[in-house]
C-alpha atoms as a PDB file:
ATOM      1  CA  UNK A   1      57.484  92.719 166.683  1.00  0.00           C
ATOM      2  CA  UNK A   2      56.070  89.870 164.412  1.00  0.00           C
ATOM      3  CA  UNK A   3      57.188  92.474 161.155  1.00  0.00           C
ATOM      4  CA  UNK A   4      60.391  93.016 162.489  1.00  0.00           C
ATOM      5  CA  UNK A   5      60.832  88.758 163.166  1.00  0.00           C
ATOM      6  CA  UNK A   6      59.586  88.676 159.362  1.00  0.00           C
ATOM      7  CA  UNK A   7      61.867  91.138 157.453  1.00  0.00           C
ATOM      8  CA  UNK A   8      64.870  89.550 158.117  1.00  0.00           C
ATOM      9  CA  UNK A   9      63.391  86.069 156.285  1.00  0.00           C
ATOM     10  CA  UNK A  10      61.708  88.155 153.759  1.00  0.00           C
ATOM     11  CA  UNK A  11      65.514  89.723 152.859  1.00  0.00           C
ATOM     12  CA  UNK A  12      67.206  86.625 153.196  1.00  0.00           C
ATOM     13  CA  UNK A  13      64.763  85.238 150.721  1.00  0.00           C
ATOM     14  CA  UNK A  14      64.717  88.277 148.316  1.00  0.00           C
ATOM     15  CA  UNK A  15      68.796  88.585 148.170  1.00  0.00           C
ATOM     16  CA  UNK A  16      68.642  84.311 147.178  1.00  0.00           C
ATOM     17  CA  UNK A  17      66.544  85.493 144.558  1.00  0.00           C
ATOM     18  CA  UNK A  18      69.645  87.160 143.380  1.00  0.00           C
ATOM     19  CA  UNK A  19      72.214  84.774 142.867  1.00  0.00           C
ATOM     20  CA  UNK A  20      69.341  83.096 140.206  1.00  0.00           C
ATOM     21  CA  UNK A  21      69.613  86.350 138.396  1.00  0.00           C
ATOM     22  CA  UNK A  22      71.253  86.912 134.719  1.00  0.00           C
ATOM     23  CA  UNK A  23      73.209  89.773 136.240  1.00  0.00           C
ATOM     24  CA  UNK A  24      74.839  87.898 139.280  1.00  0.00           C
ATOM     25  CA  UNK A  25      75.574  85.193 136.416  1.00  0.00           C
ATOM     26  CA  UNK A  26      77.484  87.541 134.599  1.00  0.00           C
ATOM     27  CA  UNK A  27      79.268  89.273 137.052  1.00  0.00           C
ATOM     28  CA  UNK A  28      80.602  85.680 138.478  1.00  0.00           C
ATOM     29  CA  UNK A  29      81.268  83.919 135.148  1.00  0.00           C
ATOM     30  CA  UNK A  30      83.168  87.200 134.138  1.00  0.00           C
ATOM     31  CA  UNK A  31      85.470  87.915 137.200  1.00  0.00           C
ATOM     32  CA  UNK A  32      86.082  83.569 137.130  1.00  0.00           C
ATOM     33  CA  UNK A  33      87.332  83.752 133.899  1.00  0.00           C
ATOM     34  CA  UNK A  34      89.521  87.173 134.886  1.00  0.00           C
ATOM     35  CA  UNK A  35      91.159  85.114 137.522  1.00  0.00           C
ATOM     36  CA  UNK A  36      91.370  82.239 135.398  1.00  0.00           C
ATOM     37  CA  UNK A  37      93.465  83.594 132.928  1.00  0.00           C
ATOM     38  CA  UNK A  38      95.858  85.284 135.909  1.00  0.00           C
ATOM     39  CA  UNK A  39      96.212  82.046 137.140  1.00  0.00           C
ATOM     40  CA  UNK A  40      96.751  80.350 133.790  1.00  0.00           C
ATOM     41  CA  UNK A  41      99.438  82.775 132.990  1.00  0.00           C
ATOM     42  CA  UNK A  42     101.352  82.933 136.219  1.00  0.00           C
ATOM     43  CA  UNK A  43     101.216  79.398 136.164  1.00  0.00           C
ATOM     44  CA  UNK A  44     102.571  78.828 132.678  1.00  0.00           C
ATOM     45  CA  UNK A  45     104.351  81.964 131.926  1.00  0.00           C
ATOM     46  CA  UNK A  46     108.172  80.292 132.500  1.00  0.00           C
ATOM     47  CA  UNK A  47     107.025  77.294 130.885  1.00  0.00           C
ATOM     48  CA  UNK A  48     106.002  79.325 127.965  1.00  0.00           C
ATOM     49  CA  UNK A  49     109.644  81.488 127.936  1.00  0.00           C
ATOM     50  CA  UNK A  50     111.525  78.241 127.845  1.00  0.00           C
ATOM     51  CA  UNK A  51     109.230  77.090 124.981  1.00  0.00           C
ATOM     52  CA  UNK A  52     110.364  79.816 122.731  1.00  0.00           C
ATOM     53  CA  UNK A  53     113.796  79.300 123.803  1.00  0.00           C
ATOM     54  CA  UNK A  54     113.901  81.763 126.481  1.00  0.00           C
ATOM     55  CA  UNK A  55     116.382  80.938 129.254  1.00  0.00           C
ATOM     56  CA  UNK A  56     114.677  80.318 133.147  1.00  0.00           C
ATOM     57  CA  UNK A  57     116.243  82.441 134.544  1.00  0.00           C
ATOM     58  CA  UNK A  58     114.898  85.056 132.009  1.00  0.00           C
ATOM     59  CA  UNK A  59     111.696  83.860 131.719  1.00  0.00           C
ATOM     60  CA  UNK A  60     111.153  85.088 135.605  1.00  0.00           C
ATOM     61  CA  UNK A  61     110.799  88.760 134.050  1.00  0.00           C
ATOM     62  CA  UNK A  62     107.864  88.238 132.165  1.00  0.00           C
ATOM     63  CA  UNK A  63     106.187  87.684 135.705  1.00  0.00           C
ATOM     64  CA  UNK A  64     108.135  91.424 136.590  1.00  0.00           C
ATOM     65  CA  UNK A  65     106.151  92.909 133.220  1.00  0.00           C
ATOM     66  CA  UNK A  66     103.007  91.305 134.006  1.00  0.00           C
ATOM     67  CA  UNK A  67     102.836  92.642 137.708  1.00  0.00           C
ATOM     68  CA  UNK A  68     104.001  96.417 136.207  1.00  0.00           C
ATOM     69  CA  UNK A  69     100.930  96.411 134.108  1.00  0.00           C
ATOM     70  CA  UNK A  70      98.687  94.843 136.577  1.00  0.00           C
ATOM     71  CA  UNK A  71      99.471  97.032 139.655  1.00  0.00           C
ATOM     72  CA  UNK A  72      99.741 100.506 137.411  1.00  0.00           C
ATOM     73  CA  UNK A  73      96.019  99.761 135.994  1.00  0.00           C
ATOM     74  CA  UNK A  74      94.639  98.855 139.230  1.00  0.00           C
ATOM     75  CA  UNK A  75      94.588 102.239 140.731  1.00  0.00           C
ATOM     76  CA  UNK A  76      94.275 103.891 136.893  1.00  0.00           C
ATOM     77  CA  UNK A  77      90.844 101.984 136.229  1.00  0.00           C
ATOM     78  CA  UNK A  78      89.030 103.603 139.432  1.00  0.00           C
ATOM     79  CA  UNK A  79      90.208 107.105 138.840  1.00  0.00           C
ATOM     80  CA  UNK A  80      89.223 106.726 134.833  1.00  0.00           C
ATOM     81  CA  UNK A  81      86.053 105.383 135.961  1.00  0.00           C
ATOM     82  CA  UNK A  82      85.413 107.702 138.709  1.00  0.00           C
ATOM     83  CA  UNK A  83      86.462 111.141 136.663  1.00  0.00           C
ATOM     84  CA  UNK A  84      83.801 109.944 133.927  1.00  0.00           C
ATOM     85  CA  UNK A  85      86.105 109.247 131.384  1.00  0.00           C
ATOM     86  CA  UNK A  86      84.784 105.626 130.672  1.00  0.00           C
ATOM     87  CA  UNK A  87      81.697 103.685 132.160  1.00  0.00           C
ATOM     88  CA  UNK A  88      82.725 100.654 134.011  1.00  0.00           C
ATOM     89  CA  UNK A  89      80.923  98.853 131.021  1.00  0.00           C
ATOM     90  CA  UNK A  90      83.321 100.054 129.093  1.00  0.00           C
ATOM     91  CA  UNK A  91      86.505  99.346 130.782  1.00  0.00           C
ATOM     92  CA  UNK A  92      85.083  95.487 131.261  1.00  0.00           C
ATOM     93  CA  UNK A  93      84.937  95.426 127.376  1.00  0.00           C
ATOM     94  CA  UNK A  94      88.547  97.128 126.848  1.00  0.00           C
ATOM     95  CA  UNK A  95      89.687  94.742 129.257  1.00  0.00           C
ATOM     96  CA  UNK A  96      88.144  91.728 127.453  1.00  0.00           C
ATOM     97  CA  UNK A  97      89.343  92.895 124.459  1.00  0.00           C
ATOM     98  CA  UNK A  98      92.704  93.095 125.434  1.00  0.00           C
ATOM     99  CA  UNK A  99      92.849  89.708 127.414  1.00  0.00           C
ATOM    100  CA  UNK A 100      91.564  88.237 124.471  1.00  0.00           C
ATOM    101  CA  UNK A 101      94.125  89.822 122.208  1.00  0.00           C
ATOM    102  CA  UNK A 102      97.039  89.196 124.542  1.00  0.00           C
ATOM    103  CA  UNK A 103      96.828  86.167 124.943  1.00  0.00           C
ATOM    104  CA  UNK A 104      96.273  85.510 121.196  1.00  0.00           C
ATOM    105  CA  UNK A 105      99.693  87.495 120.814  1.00  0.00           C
ATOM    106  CA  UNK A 106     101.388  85.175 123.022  1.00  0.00           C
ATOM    107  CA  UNK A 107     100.669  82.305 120.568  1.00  0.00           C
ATOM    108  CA  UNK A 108     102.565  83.872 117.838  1.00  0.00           C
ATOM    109  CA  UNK A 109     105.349  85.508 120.195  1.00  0.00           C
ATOM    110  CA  UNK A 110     108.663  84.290 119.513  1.00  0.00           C
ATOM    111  CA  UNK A 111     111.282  86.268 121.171  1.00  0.00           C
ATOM    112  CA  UNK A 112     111.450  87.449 124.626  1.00  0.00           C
ATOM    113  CA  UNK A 113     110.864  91.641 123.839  1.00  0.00           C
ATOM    114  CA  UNK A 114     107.649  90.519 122.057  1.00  0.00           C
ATOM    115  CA  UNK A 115     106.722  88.184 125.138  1.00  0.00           C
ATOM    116  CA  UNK A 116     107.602  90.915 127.551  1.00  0.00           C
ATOM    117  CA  UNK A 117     105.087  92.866 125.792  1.00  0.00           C
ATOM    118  CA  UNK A 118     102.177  90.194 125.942  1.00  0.00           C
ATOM    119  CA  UNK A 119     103.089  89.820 129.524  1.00  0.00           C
ATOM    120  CA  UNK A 120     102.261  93.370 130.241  1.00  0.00           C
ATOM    121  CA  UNK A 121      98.774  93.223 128.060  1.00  0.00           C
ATOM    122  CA  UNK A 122      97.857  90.667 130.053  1.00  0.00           C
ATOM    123  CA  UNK A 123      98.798  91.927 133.379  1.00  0.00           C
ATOM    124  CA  UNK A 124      97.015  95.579 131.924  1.00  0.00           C
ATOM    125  CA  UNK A 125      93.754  93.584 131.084  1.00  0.00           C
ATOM    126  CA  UNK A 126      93.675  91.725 134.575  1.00  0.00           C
ATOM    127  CA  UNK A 127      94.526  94.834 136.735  1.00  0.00           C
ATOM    128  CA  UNK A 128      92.161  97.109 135.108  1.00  0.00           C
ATOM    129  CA  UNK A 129      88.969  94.937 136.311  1.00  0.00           C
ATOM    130  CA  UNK A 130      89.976  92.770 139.000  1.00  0.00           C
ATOM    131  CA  UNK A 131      89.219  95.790 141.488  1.00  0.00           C
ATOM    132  CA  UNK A 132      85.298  96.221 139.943  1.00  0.00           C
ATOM    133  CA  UNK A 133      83.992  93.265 141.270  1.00  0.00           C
ATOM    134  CA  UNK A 134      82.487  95.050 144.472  1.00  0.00           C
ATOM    135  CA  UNK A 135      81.705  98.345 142.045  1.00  0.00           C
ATOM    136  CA  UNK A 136      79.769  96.021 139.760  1.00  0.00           C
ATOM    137  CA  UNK A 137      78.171  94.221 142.381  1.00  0.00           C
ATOM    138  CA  UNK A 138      76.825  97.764 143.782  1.00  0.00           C
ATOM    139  CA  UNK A 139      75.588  98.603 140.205  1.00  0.00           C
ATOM    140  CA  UNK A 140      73.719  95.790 139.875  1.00  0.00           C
ATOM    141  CA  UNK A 141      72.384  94.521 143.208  1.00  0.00           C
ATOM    142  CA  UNK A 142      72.835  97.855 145.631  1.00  0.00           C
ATOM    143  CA  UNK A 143      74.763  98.242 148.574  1.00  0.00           C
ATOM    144  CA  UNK A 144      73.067  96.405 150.936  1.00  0.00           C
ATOM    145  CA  UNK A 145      73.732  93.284 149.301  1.00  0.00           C
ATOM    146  CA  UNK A 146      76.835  93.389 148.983  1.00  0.00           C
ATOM    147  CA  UNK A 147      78.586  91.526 151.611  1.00  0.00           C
ATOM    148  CA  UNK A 148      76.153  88.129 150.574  1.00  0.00           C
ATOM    149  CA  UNK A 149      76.859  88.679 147.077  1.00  0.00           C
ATOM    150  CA  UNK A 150      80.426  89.503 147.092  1.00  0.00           C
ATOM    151  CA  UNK A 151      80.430  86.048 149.309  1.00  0.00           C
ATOM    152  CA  UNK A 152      78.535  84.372 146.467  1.00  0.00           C
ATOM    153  CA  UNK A 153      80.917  85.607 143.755  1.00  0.00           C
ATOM    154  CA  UNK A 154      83.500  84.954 145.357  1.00  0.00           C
ATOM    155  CA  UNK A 155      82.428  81.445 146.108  1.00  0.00           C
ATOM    156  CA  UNK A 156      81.864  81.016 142.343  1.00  0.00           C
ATOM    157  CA  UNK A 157      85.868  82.388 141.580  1.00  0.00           C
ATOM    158  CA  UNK A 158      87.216  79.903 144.013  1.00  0.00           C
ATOM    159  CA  UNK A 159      85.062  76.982 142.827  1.00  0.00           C
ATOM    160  CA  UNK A 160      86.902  78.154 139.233  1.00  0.00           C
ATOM    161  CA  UNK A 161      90.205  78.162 140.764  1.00  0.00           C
ATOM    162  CA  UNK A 162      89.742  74.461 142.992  1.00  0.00           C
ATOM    163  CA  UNK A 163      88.675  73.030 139.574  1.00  0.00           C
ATOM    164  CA  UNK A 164      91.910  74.248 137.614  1.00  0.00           C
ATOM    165  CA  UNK A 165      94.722  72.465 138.968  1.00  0.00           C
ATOM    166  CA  UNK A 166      92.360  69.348 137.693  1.00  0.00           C
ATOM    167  CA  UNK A 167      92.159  70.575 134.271  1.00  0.00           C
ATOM    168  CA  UNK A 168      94.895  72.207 134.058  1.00  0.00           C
ATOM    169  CA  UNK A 169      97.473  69.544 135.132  1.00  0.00           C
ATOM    170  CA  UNK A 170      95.015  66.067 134.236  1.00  0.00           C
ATOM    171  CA  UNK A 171      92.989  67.630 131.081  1.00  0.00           C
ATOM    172  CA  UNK A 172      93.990  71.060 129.006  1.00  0.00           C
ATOM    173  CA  UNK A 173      97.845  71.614 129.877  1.00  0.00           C
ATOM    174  CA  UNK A 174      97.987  67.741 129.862  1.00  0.00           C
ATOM    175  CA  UNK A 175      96.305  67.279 126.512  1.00  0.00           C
ATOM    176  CA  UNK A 176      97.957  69.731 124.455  1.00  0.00           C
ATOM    177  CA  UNK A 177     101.323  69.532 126.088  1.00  0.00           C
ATOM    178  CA  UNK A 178     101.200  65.759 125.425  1.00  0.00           C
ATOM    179  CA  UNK A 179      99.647  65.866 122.063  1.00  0.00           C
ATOM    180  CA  UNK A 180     100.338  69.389 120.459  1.00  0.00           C
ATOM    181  CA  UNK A 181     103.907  69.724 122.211  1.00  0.00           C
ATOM    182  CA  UNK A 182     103.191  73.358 123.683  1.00  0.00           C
ATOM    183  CA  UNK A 183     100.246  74.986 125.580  1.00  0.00           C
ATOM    184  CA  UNK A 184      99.381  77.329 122.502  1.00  0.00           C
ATOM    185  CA  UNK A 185      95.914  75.777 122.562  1.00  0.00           C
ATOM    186  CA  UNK A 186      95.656  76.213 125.670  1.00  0.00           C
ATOM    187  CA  UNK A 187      96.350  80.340 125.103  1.00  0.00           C
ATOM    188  CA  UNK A 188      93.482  79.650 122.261  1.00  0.00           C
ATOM    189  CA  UNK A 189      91.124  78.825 124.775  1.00  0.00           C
ATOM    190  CA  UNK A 190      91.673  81.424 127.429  1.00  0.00           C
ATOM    191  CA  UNK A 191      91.651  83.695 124.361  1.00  0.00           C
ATOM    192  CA  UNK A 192      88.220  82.292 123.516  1.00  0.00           C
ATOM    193  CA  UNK A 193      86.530  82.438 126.729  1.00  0.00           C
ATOM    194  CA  UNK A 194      87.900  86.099 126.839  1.00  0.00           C
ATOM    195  CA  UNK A 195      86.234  86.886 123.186  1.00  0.00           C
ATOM    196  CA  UNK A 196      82.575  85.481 124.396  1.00  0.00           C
ATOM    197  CA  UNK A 197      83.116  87.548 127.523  1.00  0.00           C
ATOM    198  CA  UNK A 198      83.630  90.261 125.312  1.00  0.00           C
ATOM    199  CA  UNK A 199      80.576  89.979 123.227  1.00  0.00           C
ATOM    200  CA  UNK A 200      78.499  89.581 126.466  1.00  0.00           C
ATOM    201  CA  UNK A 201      79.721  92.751 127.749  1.00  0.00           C
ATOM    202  CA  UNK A 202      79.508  95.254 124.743  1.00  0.00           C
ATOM    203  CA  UNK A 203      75.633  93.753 124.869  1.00  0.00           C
ATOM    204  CA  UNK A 204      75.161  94.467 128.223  1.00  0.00           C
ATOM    205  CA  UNK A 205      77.175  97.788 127.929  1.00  0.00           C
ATOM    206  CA  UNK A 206      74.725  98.831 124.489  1.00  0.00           C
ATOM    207  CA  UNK A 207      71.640  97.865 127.091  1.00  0.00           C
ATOM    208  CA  UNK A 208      72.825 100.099 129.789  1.00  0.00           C
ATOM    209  CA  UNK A 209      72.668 102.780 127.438  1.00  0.00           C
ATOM    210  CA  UNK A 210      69.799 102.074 125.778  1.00  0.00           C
ATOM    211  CA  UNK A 211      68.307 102.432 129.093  1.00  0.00           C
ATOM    212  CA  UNK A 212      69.870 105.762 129.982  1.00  0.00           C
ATOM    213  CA  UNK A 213      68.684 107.356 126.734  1.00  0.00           C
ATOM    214  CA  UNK A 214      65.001 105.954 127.807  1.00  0.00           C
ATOM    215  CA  UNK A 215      65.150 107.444 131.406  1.00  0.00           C
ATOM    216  CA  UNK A 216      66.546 110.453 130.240  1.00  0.00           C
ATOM    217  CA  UNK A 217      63.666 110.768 127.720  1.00  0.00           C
ATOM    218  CA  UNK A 218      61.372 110.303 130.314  1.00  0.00           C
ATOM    219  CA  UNK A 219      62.907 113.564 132.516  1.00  0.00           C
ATOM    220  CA  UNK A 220      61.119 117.220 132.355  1.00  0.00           C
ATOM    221  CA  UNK A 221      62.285 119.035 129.257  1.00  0.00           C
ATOM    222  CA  UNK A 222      63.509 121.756 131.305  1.00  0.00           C
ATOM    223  CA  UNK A 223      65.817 119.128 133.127  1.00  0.00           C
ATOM    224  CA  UNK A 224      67.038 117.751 130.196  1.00  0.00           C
ATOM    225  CA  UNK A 225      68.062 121.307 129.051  1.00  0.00           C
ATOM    226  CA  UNK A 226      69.566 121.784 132.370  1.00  0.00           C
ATOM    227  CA  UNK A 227      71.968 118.889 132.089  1.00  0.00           C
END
């Protein structure tokens, strides 16, 4: 009865452990800025129309092609990951990529086609990863953590998303609306986050294979030659 009163502690203490962990940094610094830059977007995406001369009441559809791509990549992104067709390494780098490159795009978009078009990048990028945060979670901590670290990440996304209405209304819309005129640095910035997020995961992505090539060096010959 004393082990059983101790294994509880001992997991409690082992699964803290695991929010200190590289991984667990990753995972919550990448799925804070994936939120960050819905957020950013929703929140400035009629601004942005009306900057580029874009009527209001037009404006409203870039929020239509957004939630297109978002929703259609959502369910596409487990089934490609699923059928083997991509590692979820993978997808978080094509999703990166694409973030970073959409919102880049937006910068330089001047009529409303082109912004439709960045709008649905955008909402692409977002949908196709904000459904892998329990999947990446799994991968790197197992089930049985899940529910504590899923509470942990998602801590760490809404401590992001508290902290933006500060910066975004007091500091980084402020600042470049009021000294640059438009939020294009603003698009910059998102865009840069997104690039280092990028580099971080084709890293990680190149070590997860490294590591599969070493394991699978390590198998029977006659298993290898069976797969």
């Amino acid at each position: 009865s004393q082990n059983n009163e101790e294994r509880p502690e001992k997991t409690l203490k082992e699964t803290a452990r695991q929010f200190l962990t590289v991984s667990f940094l990753v995972d919550a610094v990448s799925f804070t800025i994936v939120v960050f830059g819905m957020g950013t977007f929703i929140l400035l995406s009629v601004d942005l129309g009306k900057d580029r001369g874009i009527l209001p009441s037009d404006a409203v559809y870039l929020l239509h092609a957004f939630s297109a791509g978002d929703i259609t990549f959502r369910a596409l992104c487990g089934f490609v990951i699923d059928s083997g067709l991509l590692s979820l390494e993978a997808v978080m780098v094509l999703g990166y990529l694409m973030q970073a490159f959409a919102f880049e795009f937006l910068v330089w978009a001047g009529t409303f086609p082109m912004m439709l078009l960045g709008s649905v990048l955008i909402g692409v990028s977002n949908g196709s990863r904000i459904s892998l945060q329990a999947p990446s979670l799994i991968k790197d901590f197992g089930v049985e953590s899940l529910p504590v670290m899923m509470g942990g990440m998602v801590f760490c996304i809404g401590a992001g998303s508290l902290l933006r209405p500060a910066l975004i209304g007091h500091f980084l819309v402020g600042y470049y609306r009021d000294h640059h005129g438009s939020y294009d640095g603003l698009l910059h910035t998102v865009a840069a986050l997104s690039t280092a997020l990028l580099i971080i995961w084709i890293i990680r992505s190149l070590m997860v294979a490294v590591g599969k090539t070493r394991d699978r060096k390590r198998l029977p010959l006659y298993i290898r030659v069976c797969e």
